[in-house]
Protein backbone atom coordinates (compact mmCIF):
# COMPACT_ATOMS: atom_id res chain seq x y z
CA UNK A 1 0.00 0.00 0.00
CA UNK A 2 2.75 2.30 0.67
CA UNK A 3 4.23 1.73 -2.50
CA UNK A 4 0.72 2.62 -4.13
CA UNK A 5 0.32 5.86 -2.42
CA UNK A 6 4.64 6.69 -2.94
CA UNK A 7 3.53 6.15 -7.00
CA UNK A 8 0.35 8.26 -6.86
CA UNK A 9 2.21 10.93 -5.31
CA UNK A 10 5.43 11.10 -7.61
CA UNK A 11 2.80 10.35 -10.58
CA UNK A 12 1.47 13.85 -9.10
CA UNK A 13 4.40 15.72 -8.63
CA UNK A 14 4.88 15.21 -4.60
CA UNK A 15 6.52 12.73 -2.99
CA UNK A 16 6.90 12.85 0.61
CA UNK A 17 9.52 10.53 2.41
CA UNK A 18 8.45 8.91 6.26
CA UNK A 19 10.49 8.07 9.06
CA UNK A 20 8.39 4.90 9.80
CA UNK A 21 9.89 3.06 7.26
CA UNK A 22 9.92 2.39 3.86
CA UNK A 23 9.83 -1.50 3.69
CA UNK A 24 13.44 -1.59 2.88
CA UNK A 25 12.50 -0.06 -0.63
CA UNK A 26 14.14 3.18 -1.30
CA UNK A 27 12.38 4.97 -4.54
CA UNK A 28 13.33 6.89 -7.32
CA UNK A 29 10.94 9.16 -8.71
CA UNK A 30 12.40 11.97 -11.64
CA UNK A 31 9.94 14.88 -11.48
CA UNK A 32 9.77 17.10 -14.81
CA UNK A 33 7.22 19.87 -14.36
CA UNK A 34 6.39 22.49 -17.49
CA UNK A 35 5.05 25.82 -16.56
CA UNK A 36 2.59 27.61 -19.12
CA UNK A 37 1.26 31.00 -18.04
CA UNK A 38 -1.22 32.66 -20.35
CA UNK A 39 -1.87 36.09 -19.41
CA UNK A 40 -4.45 37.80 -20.39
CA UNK A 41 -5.35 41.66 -20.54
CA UNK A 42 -7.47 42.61 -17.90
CA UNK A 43 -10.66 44.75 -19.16
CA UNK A 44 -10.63 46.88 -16.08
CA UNK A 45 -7.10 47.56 -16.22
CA UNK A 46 -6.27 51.17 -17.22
CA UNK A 47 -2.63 50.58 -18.06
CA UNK A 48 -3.06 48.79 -21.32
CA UNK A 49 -3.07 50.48 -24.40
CA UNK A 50 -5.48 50.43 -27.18
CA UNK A 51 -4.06 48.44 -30.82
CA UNK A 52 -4.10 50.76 -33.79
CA UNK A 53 -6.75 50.78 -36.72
CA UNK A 54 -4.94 50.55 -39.59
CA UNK A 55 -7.26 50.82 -43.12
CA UNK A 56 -6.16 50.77 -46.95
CA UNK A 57 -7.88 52.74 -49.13
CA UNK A 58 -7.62 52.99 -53.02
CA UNK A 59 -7.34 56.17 -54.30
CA UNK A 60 -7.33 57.22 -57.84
CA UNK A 61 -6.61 60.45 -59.75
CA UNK A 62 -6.26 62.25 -63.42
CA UNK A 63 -2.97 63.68 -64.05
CA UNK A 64 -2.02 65.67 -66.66
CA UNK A 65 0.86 64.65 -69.08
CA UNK A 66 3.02 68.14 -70.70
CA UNK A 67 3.51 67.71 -74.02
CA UNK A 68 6.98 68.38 -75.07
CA UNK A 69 8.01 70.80 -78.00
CA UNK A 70 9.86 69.65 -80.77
CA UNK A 71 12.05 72.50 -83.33
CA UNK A 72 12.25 71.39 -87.11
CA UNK A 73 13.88 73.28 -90.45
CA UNK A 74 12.39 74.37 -92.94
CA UNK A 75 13.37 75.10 -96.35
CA UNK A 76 10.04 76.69 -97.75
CA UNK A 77 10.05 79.47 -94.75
CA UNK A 78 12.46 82.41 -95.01
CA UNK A 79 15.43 82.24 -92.82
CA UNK A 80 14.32 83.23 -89.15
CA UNK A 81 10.60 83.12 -89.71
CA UNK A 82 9.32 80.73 -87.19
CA UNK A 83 5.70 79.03 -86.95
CA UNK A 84 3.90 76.40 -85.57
CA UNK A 85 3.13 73.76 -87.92
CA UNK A 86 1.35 71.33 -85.07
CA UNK A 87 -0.08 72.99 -81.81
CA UNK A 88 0.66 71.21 -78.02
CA UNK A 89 -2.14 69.60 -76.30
CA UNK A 90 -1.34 68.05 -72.62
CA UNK A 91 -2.28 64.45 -71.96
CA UNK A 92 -3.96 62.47 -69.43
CA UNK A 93 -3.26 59.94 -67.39
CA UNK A 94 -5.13 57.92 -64.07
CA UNK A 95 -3.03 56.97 -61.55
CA UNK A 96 -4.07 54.42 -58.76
CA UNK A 97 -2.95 54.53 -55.47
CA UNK A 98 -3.03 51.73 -52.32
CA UNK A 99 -3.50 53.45 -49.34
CA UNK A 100 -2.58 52.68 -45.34
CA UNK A 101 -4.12 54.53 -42.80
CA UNK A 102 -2.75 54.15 -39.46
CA UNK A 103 -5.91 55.49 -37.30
CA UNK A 104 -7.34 57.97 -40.01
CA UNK A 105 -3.38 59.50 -40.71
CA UNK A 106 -1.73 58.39 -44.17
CA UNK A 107 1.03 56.82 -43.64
CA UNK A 108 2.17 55.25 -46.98
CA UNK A 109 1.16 55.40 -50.45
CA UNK A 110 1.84 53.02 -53.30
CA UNK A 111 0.87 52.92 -57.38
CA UNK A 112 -0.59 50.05 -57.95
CA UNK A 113 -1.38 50.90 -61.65
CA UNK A 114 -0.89 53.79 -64.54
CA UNK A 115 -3.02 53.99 -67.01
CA UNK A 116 -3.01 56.76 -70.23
CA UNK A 117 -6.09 58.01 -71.24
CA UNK A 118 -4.86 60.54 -73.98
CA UNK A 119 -1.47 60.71 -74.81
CA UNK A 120 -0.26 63.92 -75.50
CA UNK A 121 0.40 65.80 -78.87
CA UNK A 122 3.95 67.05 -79.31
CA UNK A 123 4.24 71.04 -80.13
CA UNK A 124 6.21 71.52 -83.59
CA UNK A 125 7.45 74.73 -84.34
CA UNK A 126 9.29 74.98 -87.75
CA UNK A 127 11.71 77.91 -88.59
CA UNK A 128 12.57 79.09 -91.80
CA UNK A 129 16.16 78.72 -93.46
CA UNK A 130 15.25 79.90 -97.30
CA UNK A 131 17.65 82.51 -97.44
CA UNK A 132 15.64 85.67 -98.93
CA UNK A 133 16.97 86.75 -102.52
CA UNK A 134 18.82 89.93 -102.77
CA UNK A 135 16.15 91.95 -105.10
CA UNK A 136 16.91 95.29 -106.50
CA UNK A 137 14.36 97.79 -105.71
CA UNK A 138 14.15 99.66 -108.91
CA UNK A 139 12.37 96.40 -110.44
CA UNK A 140 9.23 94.65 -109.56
CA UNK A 141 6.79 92.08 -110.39
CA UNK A 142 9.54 89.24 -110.33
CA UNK A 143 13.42 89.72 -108.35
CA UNK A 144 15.92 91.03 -110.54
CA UNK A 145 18.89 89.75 -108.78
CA UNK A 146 21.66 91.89 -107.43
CA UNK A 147 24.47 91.16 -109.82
CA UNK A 148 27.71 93.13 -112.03
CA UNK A 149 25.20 92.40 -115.09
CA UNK A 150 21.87 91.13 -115.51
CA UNK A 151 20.11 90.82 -118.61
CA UNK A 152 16.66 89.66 -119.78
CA UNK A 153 16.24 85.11 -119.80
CA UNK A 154 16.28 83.98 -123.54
CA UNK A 155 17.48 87.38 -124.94
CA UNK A 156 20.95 87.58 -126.43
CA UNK A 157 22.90 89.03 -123.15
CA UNK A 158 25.46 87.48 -121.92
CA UNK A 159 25.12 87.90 -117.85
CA UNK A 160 25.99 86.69 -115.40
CA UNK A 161 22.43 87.01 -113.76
CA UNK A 162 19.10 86.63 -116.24
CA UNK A 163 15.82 87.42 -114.72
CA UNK A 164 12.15 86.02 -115.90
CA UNK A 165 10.24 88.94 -117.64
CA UNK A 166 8.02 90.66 -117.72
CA UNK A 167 9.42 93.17 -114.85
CA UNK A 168 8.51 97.06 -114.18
CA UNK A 169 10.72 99.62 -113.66
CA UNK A 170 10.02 101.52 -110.65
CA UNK A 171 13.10 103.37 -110.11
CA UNK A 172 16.38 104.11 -112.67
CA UNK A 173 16.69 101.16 -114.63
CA UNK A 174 20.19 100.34 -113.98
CA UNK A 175 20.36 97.53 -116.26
CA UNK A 176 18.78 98.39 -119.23
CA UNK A 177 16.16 96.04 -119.05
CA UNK A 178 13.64 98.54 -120.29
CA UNK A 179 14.90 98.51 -124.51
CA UNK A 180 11.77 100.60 -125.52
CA UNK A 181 10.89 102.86 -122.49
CA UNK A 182 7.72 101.82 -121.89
CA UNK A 183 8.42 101.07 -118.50
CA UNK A 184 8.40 97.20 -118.64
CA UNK A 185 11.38 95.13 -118.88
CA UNK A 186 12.29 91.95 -120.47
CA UNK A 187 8.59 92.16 -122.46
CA UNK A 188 9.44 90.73 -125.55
């Protein structure tokens, strides 16, 4: 019986050794205990703090794209005259955003997608680089170029600059364009 009660008590953790004898049987018992404490949060207790509320939110908006401007030559323009052959218009785009919200605060932001809704038209702006004949005043009605000698196309001078008739003679007719006085050149 002793020996029943000696197992039930190292079975439970306790083991008490008497005086009064043992029986001549001295026991071993090896005691492991484990200790789990759980603790919980008391409701009542005005030390604990409350857990943040933390939210995402999408969020999207329209942004507009510049358009960029874009400088080309051009031949049929006279030198330095500029103009704009195509006009700008901006583009659009949508952006979408993921956002946390640590109690009602923003605290990050993320694109979670780009999307373009009108891509925008590049600004071209041509300038001129015809370089302007060198007419002489006393003519007009076509440019009688600016030369040593300049005679009349298909006639029988010799040049070095012919000009297209018919032509008027506004001021002194310095070439002798004008054969018959009439005041037009290079008419026959």
């Amino acid at each position: 019986m002793r020996r029943a009660i000696g197992t039930a008590l190292a079975a439970s953790g306790l083991f008490v050794l008497g005086a009064c004898g043992s029986g001549g049987v001295t026991p071993t018992v090896a005691v492991t205990t484990t200790a789990s404490v759980t603790a919980t949060p008391s409701v009542a207790s005005s030390t604990a703090s409350a857990s943040p509320v933390v939210k995402k939110r999408t969020i999207t908006k329209r942004q507009a794209i510049p358009f960029t401007t874009r400088r080309a030559h051009d031949p049929t323009l006279a030198k330095g005259t500029t103009r704009v052959r195509t006009r700008g218009v901006k583009g659009v785009k949508i952006l979408t955003y993921e956002a946390t919200l640590t109690n009602g605060v923003e605290t990050s932001r993320k694109v979670i997608s780009k999307a373009v809704v009108k891509a925008p038209i590049t600004r071209v702006i041509v300038i001129g680089t015809k370089e302007a004949p060198q007419c002489d005043p006393n003519y007009s009605g076509a440019c009688v170029p600016i030369a040593s000698d300049v005679d009349c196309a298909g006639g029988s001078g010799d040049g070095p600059a012919y000009v297209q008739g018919p032509v008027r003679v506004v001021g002194t007719d310095i070439y002798g364009l004008d054969r018959d006085g009439d005041g037009i050149g290079c008419d026959s």
